[in-house]
Each structure stands twice: as C-alpha cells, then as structure tokens.
Protein backbone atom coordinates (compact mmCIF):
# COMPACT_ATOMS: atom_id res chain seq x y z
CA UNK A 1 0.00 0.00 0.00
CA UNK A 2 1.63 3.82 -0.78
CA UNK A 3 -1.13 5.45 0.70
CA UNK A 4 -0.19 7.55 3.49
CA UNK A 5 -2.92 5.88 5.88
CA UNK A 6 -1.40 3.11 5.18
CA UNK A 7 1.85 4.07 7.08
CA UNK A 8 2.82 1.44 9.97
CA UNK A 9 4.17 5.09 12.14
CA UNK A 10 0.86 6.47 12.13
CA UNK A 11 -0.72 4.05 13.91
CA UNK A 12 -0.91 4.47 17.45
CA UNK A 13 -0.60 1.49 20.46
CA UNK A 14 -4.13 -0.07 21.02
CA UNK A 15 -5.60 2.29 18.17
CA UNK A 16 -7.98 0.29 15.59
CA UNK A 17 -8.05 0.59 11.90
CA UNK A 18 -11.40 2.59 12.16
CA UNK A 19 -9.99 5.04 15.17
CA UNK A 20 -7.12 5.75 13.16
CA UNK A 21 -8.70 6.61 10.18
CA UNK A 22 -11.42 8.86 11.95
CA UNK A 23 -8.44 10.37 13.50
CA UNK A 24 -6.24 11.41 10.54
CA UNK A 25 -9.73 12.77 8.97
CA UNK A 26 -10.25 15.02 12.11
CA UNK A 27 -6.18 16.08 11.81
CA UNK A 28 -6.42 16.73 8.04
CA UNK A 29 -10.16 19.09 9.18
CA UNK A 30 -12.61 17.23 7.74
CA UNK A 31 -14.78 17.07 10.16
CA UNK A 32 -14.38 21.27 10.32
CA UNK A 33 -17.30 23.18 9.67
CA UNK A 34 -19.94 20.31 9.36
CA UNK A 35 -24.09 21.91 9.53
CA UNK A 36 -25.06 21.65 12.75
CA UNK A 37 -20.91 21.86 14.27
CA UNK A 38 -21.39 23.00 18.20
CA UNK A 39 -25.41 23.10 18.01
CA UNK A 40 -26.95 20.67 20.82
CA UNK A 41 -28.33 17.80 19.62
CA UNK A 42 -31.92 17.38 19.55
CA UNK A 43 -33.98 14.55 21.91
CA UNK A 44 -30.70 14.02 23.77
CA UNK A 45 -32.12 15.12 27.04
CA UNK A 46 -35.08 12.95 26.43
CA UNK A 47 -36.27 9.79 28.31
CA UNK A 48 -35.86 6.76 26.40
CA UNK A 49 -38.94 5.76 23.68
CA UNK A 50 -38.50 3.04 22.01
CA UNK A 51 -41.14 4.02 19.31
CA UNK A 52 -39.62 7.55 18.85
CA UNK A 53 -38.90 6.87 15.40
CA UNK A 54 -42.54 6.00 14.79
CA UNK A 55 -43.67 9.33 16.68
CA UNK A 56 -41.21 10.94 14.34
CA UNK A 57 -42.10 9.40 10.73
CA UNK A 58 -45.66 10.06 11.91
CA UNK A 59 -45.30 13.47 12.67
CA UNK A 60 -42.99 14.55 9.54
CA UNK A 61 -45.63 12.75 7.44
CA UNK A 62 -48.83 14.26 9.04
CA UNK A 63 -50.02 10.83 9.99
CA UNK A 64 -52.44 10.71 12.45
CA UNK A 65 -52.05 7.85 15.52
CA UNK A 66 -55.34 6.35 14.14
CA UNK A 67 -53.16 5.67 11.10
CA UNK A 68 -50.82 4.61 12.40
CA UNK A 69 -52.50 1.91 14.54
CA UNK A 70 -54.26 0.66 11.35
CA UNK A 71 -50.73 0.39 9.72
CA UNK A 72 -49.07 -1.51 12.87
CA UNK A 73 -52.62 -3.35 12.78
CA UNK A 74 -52.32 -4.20 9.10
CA UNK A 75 -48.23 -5.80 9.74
CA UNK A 76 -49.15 -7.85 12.29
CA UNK A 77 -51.67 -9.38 10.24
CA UNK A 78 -49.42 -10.11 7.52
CA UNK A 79 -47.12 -12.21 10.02
C-alpha cells in the first residue's frame, strides 16, 4: 500500500483501523465546519422511547395515531 494511511508510524498502540482513520480525517479538518458543528443535539435530554422513530415518521408525514395503529394493525396481520 503507498497510501499515506497506510503508514505502519501512524498508527498508534491499542488504536484500531477505524480510530485511526477517523483520526487522521479530524487532523487533516474534515470534520471542520460540518451543519449543525457546536449546536446541541436534539432529543438528547429525552427519556428513552423506544417508538420515537414511529412518533417521528408520523409526525414529519402528518399521519395521524389512528393511522398509524391501522398500519401496525395491518403488519401484524401479515405475520
């Protein structure tokens, strides 16, 4: 390999292939300047939901909970 990741010296001890690589991204800035760099993240506060992603879709695609009983209804039927 001639790629410079690929250099044996810039790995450090107990660092794994995917560390190191997320590390010389960070060094070379490419994780600078991102949408979003040093704004909170939303729902991190929150208490855990395991059907947020449902209450999510749902809202984003002005679906009503009626729906989406009928849908959950309708897939458990299938199985």
């Amino acid at each position: 390999m001639t790629q410079p990741e690929a250099d044996a010296e810039d790995f450090r001890p107990g660092e794994s292939i995917v560390e190191r690589r997320i590390r010389l991204a960070a060094e070379r800035g490419e994780f600078s300047n991102l949408p979003g760099e040093g704004a909170p993240i939303e729902g991190l506060d929150d208490t855990y939901d395991p059907l947020w992603w449902v209450k999510r879709w749902a809202e984003r695609e002005g679906v009503t909970a009626a729906e989406v009983a009928r849908l959950i209804n309708d897939w458990k039927k299938r199985d």
